[in-house]
Protein backbone atom coordinates (compact mmCIF):
# COMPACT_ATOMS: atom_id res chain seq x y z
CA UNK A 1 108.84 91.71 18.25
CA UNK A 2 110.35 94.85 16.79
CA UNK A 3 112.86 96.49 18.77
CA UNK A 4 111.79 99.43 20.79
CA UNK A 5 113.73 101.85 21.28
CA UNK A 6 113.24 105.72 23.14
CA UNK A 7 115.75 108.82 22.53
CA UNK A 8 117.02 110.05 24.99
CA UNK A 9 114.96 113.06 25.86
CA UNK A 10 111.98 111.08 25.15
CA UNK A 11 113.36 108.62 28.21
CA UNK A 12 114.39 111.67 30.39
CA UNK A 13 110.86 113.05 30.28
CA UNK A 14 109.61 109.97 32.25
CA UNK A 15 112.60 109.95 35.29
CA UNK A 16 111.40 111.82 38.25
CA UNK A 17 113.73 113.71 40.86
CA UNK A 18 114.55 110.57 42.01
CA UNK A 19 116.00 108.78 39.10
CA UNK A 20 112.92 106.69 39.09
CA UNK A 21 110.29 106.05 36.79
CA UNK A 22 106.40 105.73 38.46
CA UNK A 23 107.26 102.67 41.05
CA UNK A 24 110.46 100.86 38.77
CA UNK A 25 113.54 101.33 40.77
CA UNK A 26 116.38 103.40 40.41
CA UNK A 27 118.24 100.63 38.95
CA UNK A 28 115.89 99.09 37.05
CA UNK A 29 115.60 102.29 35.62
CA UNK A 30 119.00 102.14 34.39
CA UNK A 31 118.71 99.11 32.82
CA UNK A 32 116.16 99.95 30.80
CA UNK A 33 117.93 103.16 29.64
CA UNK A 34 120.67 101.06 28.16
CA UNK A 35 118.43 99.13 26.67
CA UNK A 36 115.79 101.65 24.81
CA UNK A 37 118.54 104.65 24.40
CA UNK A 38 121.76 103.15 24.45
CA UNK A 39 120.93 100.17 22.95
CA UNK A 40 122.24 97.59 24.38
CA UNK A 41 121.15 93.74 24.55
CA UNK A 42 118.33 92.37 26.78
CA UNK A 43 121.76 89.93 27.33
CA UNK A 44 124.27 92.33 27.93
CA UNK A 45 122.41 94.50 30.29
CA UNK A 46 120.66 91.69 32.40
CA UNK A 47 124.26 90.52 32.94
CA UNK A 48 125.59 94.05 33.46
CA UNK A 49 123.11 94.37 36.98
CA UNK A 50 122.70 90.72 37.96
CA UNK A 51 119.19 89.93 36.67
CA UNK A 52 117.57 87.27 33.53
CA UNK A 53 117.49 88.65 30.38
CA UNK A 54 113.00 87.84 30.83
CA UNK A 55 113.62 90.63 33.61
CA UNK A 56 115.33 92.96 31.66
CA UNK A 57 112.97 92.45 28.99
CA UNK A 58 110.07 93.26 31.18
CA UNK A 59 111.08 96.28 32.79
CA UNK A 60 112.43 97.97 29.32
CA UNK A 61 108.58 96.79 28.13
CA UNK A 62 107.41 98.46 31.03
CA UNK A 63 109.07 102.00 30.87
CA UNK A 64 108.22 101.93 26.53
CA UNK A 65 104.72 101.47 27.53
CA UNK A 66 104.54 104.08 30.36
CA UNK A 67 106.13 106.22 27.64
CA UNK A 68 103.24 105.28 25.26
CA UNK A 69 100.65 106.03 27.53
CA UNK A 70 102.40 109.75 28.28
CA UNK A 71 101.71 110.22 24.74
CA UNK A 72 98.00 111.68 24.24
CA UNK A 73 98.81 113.81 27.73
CA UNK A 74 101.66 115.48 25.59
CA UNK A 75 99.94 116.41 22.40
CA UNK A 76 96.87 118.91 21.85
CA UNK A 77 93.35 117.46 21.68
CA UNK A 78 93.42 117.82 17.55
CA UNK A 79 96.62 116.20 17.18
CA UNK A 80 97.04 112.94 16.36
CA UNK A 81 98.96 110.36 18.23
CA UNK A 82 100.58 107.77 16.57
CA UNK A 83 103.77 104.84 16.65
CA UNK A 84 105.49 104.14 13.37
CA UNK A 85 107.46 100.83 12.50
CA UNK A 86 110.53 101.68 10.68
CA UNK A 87 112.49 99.19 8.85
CA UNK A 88 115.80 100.34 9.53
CA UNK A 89 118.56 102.71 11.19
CA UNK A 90 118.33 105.23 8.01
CA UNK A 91 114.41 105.27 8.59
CA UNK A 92 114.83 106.10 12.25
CA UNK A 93 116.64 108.65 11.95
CA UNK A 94 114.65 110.35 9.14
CA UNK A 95 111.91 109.98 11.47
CA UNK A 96 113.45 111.83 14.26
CA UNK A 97 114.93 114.24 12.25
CA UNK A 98 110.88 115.12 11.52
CA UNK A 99 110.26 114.85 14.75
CA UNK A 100 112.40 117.39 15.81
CA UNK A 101 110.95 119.98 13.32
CA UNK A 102 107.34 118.99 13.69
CA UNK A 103 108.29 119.94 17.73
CA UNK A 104 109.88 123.04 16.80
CA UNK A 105 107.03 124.16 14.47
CA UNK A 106 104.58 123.53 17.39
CA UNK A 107 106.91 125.67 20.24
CA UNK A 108 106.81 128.36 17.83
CA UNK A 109 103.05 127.83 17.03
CA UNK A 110 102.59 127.76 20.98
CA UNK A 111 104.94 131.02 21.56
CA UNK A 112 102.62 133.12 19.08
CA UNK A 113 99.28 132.07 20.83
């Protein structure tokens, strides 16, 4: 499986008020933040807050696919949602970089209507 992976404000616009996400706990939360944002090994962070790597696995799967499902909520009805695999770090970043300005086109777009 490819390695998924969330920026940060894309992560921050799924924690409530109370530094949860939905019903995942406040430090399971965490964990998966280190994971998708920072990073980090399933390894690493399991170890970091005393649970199996499986675990840590599971809940990062779990907050990438609540963000996934925010998605279509997010975008106008004639815009089309879509995931892209990249093949590396260079990619990624091109990708964001787009991302960004395809954003900032649509705030402006939004502020004119």
């Amino acid at each position: 499986m490819a390695r998924l992976s969330l920026t940060d404000k894309q992560f921050s616009s799924l924690v409530s008020e109370n530094g949860r996400i939905g019903r995942i706990s406040e430090s399971n939360t965490r964990l998966a933040y280190l994971v998708l944002v920072e990073l980090e090994s399933y390894s690493s962070s399991a170890r970091e807050f005393g649970v199996s790597r499986q675990s840590a696995e599971k809940v990062s799967l779990r907050v990438y696919k609540k963000y996934q499902s925010s998605l279509p909520s997010q975008c106008p009805s004639d815009f089309l949602v879509e995931e892209f695999c990249v093949p590396n770090r260079s990619a990624l970043r091109k990708l964001r970089a787009l991302e960004a300005e395809l954003v900032k086109e649509f705030n402006q777009n939004q502020k004119k209507v």
